[in-house]
C-alpha atoms as a PDB file:
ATOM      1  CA  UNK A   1     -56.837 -58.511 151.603  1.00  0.00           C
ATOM      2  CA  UNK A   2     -54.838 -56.438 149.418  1.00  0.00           C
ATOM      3  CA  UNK A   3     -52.570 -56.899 146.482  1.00  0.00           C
ATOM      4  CA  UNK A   4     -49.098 -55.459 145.880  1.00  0.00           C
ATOM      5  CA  UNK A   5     -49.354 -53.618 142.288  1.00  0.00           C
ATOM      6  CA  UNK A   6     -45.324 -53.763 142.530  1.00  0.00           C
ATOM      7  CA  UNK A   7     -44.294 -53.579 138.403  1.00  0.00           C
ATOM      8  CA  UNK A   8     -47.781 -54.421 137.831  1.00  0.00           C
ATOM      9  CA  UNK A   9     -48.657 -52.239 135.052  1.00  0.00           C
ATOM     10  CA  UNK A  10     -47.398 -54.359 131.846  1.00  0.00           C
ATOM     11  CA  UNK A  11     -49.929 -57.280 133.333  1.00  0.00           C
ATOM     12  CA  UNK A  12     -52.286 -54.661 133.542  1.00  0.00           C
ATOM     13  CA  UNK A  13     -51.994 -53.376 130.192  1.00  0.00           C
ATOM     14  CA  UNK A  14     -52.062 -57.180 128.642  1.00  0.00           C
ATOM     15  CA  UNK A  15     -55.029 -58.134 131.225  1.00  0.00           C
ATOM     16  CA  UNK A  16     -57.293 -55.137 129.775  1.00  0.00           C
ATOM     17  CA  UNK A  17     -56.122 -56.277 126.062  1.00  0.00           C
ATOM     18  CA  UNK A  18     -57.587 -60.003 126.867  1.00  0.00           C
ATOM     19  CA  UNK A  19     -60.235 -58.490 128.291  1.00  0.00           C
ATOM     20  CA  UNK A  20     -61.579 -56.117 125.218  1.00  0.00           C
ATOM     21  CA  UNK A  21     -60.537 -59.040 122.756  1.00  0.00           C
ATOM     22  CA  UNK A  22     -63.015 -61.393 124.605  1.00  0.00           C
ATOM     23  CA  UNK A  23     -65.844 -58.204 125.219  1.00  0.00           C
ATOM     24  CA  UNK A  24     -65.618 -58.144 121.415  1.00  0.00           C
ATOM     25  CA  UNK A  25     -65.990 -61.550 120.669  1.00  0.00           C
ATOM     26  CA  UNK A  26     -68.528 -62.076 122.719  1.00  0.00           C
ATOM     27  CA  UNK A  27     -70.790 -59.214 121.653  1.00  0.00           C
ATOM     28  CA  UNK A  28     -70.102 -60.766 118.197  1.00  0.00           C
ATOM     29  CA  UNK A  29     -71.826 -63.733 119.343  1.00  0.00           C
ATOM     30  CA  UNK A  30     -69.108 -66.439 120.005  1.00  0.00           C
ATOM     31  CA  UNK A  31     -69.950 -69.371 122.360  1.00  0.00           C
ATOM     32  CA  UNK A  32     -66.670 -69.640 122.656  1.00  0.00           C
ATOM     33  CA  UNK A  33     -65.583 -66.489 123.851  1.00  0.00           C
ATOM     34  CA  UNK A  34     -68.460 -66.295 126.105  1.00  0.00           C
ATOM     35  CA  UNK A  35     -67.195 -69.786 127.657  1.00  0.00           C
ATOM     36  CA  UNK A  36     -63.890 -67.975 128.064  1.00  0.00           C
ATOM     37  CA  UNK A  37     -65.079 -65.148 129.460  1.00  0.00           C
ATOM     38  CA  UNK A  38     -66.779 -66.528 132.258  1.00  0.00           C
ATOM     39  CA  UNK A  39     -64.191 -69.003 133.245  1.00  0.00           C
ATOM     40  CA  UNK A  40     -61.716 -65.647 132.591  1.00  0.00           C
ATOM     41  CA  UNK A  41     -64.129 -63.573 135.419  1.00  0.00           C
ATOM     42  CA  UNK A  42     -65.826 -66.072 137.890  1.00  0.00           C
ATOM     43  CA  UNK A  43     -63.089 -66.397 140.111  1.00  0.00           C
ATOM     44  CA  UNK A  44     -62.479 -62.743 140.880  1.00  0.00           C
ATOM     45  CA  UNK A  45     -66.178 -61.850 140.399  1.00  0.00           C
ATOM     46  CA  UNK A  46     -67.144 -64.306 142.919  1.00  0.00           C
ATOM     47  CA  UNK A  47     -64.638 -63.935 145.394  1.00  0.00           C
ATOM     48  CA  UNK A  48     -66.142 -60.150 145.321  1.00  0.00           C
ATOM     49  CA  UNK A  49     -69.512 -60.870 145.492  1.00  0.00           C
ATOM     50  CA  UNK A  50     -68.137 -63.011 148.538  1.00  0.00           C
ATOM     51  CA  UNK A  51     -67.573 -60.012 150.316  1.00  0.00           C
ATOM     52  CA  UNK A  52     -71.325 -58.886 150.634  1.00  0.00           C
ATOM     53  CA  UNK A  53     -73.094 -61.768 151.640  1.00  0.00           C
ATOM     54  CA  UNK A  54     -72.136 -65.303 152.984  1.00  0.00           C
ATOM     55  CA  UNK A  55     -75.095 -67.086 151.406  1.00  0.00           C
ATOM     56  CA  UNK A  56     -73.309 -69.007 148.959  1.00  0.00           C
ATOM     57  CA  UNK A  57     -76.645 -70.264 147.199  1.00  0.00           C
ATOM     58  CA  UNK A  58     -77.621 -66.232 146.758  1.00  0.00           C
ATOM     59  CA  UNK A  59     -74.174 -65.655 145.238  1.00  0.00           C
ATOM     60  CA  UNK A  60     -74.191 -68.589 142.731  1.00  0.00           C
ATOM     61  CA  UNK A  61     -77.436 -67.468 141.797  1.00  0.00           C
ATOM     62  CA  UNK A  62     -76.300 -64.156 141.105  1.00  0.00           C
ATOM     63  CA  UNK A  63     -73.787 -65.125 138.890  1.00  0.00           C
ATOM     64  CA  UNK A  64     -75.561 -67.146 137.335  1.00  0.00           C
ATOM     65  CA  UNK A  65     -77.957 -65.040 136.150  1.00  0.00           C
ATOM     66  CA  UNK A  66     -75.118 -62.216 135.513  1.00  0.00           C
ATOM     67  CA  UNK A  67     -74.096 -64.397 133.206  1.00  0.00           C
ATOM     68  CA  UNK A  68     -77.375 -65.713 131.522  1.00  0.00           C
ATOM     69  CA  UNK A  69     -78.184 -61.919 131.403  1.00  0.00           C
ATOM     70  CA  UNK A  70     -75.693 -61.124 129.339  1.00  0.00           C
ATOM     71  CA  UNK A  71     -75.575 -64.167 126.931  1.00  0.00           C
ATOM     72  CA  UNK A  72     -79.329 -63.659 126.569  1.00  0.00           C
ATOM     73  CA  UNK A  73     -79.275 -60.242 125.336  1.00  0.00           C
ATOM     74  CA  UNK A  74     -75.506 -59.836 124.204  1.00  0.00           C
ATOM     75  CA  UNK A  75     -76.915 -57.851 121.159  1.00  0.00           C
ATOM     76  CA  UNK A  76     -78.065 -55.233 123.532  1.00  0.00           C
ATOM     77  CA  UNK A  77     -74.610 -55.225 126.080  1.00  0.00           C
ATOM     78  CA  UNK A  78     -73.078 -51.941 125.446  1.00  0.00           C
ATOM     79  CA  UNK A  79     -70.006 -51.593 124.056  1.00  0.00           C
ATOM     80  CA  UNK A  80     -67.223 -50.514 126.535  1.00  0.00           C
ATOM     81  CA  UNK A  81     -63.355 -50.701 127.528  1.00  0.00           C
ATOM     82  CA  UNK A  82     -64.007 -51.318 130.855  1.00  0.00           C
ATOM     83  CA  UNK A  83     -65.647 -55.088 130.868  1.00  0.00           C
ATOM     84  CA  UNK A  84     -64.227 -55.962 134.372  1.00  0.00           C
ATOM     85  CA  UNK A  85     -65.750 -52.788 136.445  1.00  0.00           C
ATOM     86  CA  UNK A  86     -69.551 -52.885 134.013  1.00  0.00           C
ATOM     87  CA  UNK A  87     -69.395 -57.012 135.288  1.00  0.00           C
ATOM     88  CA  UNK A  88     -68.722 -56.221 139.164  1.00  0.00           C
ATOM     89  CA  UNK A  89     -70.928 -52.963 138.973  1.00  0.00           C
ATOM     90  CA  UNK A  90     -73.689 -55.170 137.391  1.00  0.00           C
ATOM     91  CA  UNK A  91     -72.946 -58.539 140.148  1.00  0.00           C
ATOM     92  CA  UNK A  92     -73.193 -55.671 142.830  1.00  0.00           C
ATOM     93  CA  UNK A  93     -76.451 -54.505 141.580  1.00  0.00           C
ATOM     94  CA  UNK A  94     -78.101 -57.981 141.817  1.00  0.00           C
ATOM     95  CA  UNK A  95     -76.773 -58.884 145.202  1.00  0.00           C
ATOM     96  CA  UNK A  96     -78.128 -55.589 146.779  1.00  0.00           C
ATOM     97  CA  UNK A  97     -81.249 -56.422 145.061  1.00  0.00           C
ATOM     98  CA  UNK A  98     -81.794 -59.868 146.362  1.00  0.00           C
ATOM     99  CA  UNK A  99     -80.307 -58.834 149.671  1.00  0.00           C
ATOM    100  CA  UNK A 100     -82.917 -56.307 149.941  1.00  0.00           C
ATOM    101  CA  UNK A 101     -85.438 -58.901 148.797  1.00  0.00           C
ATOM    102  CA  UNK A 102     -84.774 -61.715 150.795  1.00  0.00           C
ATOM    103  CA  UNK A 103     -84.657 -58.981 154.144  1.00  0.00           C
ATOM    104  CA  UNK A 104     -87.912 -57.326 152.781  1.00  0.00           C
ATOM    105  CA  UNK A 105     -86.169 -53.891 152.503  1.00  0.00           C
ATOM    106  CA  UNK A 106     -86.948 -51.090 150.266  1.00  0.00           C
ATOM    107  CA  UNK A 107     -83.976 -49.247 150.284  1.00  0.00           C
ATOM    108  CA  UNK A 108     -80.330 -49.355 151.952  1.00  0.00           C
ATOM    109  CA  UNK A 109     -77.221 -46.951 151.570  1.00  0.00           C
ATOM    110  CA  UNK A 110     -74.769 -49.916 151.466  1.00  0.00           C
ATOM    111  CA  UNK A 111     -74.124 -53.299 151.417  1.00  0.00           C
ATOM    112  CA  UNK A 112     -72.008 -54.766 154.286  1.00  0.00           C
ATOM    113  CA  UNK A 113     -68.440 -55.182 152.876  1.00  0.00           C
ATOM    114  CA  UNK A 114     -66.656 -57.993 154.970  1.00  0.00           C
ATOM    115  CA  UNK A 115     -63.517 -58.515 153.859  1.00  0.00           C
ATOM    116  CA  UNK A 116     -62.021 -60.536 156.498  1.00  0.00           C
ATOM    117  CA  UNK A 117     -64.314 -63.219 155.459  1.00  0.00           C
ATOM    118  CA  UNK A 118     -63.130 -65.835 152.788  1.00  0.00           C
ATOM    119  CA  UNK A 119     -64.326 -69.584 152.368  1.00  0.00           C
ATOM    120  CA  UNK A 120     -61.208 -70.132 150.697  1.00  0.00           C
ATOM    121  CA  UNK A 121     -58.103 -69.464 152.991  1.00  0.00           C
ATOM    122  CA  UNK A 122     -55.668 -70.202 150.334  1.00  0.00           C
ATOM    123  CA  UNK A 123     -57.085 -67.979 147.711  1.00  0.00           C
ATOM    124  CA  UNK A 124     -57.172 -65.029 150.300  1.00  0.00           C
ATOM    125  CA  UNK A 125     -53.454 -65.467 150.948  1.00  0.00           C
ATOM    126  CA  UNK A 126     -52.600 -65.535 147.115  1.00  0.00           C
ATOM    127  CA  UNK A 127     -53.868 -62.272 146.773  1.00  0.00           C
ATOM    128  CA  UNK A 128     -50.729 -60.726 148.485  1.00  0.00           C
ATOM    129  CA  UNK A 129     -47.304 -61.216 145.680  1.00  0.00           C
ATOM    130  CA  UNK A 130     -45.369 -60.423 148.835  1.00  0.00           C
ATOM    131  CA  UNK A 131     -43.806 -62.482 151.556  1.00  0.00           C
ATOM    132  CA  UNK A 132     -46.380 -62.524 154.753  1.00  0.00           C
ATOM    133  CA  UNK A 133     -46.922 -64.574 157.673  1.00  0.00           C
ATOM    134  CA  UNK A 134     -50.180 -66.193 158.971  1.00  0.00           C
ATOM    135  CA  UNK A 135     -49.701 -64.028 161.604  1.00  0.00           C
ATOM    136  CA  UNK A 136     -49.242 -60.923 159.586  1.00  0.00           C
ATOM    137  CA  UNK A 137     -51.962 -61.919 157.262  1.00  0.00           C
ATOM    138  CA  UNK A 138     -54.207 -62.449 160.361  1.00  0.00           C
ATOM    139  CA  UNK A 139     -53.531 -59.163 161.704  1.00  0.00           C
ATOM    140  CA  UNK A 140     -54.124 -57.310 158.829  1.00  0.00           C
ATOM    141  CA  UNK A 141     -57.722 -58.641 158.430  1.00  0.00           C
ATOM    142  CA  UNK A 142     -58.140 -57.754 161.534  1.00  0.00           C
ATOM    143  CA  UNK A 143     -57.149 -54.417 160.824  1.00  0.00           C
ATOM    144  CA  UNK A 144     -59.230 -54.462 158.034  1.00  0.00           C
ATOM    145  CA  UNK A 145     -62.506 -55.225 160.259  1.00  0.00           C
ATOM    146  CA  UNK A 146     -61.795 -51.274 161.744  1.00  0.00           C
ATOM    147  CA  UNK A 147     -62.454 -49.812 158.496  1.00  0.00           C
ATOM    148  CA  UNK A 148     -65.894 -48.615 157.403  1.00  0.00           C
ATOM    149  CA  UNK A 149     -67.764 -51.253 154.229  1.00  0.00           C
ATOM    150  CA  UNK A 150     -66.895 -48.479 151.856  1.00  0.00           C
ATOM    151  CA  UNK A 151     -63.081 -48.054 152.755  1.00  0.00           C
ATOM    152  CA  UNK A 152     -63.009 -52.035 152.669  1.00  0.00           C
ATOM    153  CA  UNK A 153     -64.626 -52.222 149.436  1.00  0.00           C
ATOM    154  CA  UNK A 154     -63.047 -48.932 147.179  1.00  0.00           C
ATOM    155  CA  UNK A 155     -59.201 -50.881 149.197  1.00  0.00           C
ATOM    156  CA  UNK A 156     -60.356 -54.038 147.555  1.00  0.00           C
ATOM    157  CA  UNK A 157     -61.963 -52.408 144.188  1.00  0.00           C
ATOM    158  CA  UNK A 158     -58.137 -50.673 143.897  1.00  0.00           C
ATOM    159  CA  UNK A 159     -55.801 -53.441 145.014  1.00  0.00           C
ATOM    160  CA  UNK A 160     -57.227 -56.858 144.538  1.00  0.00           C
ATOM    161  CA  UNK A 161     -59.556 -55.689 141.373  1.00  0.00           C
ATOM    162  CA  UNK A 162     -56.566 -53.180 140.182  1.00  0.00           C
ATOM    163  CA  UNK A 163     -59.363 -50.946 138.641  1.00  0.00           C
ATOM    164  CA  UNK A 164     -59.159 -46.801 138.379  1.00  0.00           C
ATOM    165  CA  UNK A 165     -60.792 -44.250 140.828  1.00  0.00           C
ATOM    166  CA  UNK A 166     -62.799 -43.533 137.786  1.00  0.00           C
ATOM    167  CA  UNK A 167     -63.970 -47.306 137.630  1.00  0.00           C
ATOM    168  CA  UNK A 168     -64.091 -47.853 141.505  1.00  0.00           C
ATOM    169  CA  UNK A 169     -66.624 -44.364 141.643  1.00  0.00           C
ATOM    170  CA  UNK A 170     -68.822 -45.833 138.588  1.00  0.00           C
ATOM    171  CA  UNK A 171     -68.825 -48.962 140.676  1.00  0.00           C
ATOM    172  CA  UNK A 172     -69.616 -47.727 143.828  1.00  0.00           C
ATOM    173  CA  UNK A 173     -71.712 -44.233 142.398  1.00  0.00           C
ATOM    174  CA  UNK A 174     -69.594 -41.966 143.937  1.00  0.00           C
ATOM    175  CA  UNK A 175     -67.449 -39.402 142.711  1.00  0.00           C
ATOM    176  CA  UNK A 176     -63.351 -39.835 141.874  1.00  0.00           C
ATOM    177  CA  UNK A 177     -62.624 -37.405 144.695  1.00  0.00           C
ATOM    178  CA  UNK A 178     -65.087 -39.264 147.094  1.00  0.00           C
ATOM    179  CA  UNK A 179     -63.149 -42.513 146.333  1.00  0.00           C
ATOM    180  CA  UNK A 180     -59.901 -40.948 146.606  1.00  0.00           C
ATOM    181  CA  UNK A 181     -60.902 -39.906 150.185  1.00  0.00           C
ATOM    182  CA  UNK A 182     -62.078 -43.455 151.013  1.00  0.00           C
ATOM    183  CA  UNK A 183     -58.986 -44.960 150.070  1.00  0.00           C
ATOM    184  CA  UNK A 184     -56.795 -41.805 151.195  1.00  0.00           C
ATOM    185  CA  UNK A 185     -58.492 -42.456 154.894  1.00  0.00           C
ATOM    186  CA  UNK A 186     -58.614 -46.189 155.328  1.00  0.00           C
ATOM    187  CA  UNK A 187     -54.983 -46.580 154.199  1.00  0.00           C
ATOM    188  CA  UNK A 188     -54.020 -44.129 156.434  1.00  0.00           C
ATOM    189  CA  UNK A 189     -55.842 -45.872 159.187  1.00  0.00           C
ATOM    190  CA  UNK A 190     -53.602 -49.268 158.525  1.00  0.00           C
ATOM    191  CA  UNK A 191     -50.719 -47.578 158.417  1.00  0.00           C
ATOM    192  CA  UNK A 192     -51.720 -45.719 161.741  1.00  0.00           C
ATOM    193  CA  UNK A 193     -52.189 -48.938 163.380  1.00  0.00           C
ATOM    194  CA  UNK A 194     -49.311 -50.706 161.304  1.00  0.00           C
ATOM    195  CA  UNK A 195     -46.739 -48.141 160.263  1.00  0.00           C
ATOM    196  CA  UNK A 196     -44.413 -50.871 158.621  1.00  0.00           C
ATOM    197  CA  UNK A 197     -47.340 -52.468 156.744  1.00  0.00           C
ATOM    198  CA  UNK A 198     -47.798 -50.138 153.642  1.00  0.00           C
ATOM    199  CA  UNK A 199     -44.107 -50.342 153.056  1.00  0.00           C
ATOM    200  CA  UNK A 200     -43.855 -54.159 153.371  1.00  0.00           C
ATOM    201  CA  UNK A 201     -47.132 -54.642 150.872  1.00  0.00           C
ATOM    202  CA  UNK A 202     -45.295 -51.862 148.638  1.00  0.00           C
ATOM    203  CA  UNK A 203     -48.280 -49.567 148.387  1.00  0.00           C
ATOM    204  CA  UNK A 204     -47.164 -45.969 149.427  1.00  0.00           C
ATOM    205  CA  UNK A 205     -49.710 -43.126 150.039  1.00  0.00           C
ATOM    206  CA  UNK A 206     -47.641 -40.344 148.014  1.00  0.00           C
ATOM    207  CA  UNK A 207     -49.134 -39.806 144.560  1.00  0.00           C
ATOM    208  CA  UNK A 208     -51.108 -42.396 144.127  1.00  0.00           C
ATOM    209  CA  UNK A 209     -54.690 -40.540 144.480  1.00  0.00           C
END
């Protein structure tokens, strides 16, 4: 689903501060701050990870280990400003490994993005600020199911995760201009098959890429 990011930018601006205040502490070695931090990321990182596979065993493990990964060698996490694309770029990197794994794969292009699926109906609806029916909210995963797993994901990367091109190409190891294509084509496909809906989630296409 997607996410207005009407008047959004002051949260964003305190989000990223929590964010590098917590990064910090954490490198520093506080128990504390790590407990915060993963209570501070699980929810978003695991309704993400969601997204690729529906094995929710493979996806707690995942986490898991993200997370023991980085307490374990927290001395060796690099330093960075952008803790919430490194933490889904590395979560992303261990589910396409033990998807591969478990489908004794070598190698795959992409992982399946399916974001009409959600074990959590209510969380999926919270994610639009605006006022939308079942029925609208319905139709729009639907709508959503059209798109390719890349226009699904970089759509979810930029409105649900509120992260940059810049982040959303690290993420997804493409370049800025390839992920302002992917966007730049999927939302034109909604509004294509839903001319009113970019206008009633306030996203417009003008500008923004």
């Amino acid at each position: 689903m997607l996410k207005s990011d009407v008047s959004s930018t002051p949260n964003v601006y305190a989000q990223h501060d929590t964010e590098a205040q917590l990064w910090l502490r954490f490198r520093q070695g506080s128990p504390a701050a790590f407990e915060q931090l993963t209570t501070y990321f699980y929810k978003d990182l695991h309704f993400y990870g969601s997204r690729f596979t529906r094995d929710t065993d493979l996806l707690k493990d995942c986490l898991q280990d993200l997370f023991v990964d980085l307490w374990v060698y927290r001395q060796k996490v690099m330093e960075t400003n952008y803790i919430r694309p490194y933490l889904y770029k590395a979560l992303r990197r261990k589910i396409y490994r033990e998807v591969l794994r478990q489908a004794n794969q070598s190698s795959d292009e992409t992982l399946p993005f399916d974001e009409a699926f959600h074990s959590d109906p209510a969380a999926e609806y919270n994610l639009i600020q605006t006022e939308l029916s079942e029925y609208q909210t319905v139709r729009l995963n639907k709508l959503l199911e059209r798109l390719s797993d890349r226009q699904r994901e970089a759509i979810h990367l930029k409105f649900y995760a509120e992260l940059s091109n810049e982040e959303i190409a690290d993420i997804l190891q493409v370049n800025k201009q390839s992920v302002a294509n992917l966007l730049h084509r999927g939302l034109s496909r909604l509004r294509d098959d839903w001319p009113s809906l970019l206008a009633l989630l306030g996203i417009w296409l003008t500008n923004r890429f």
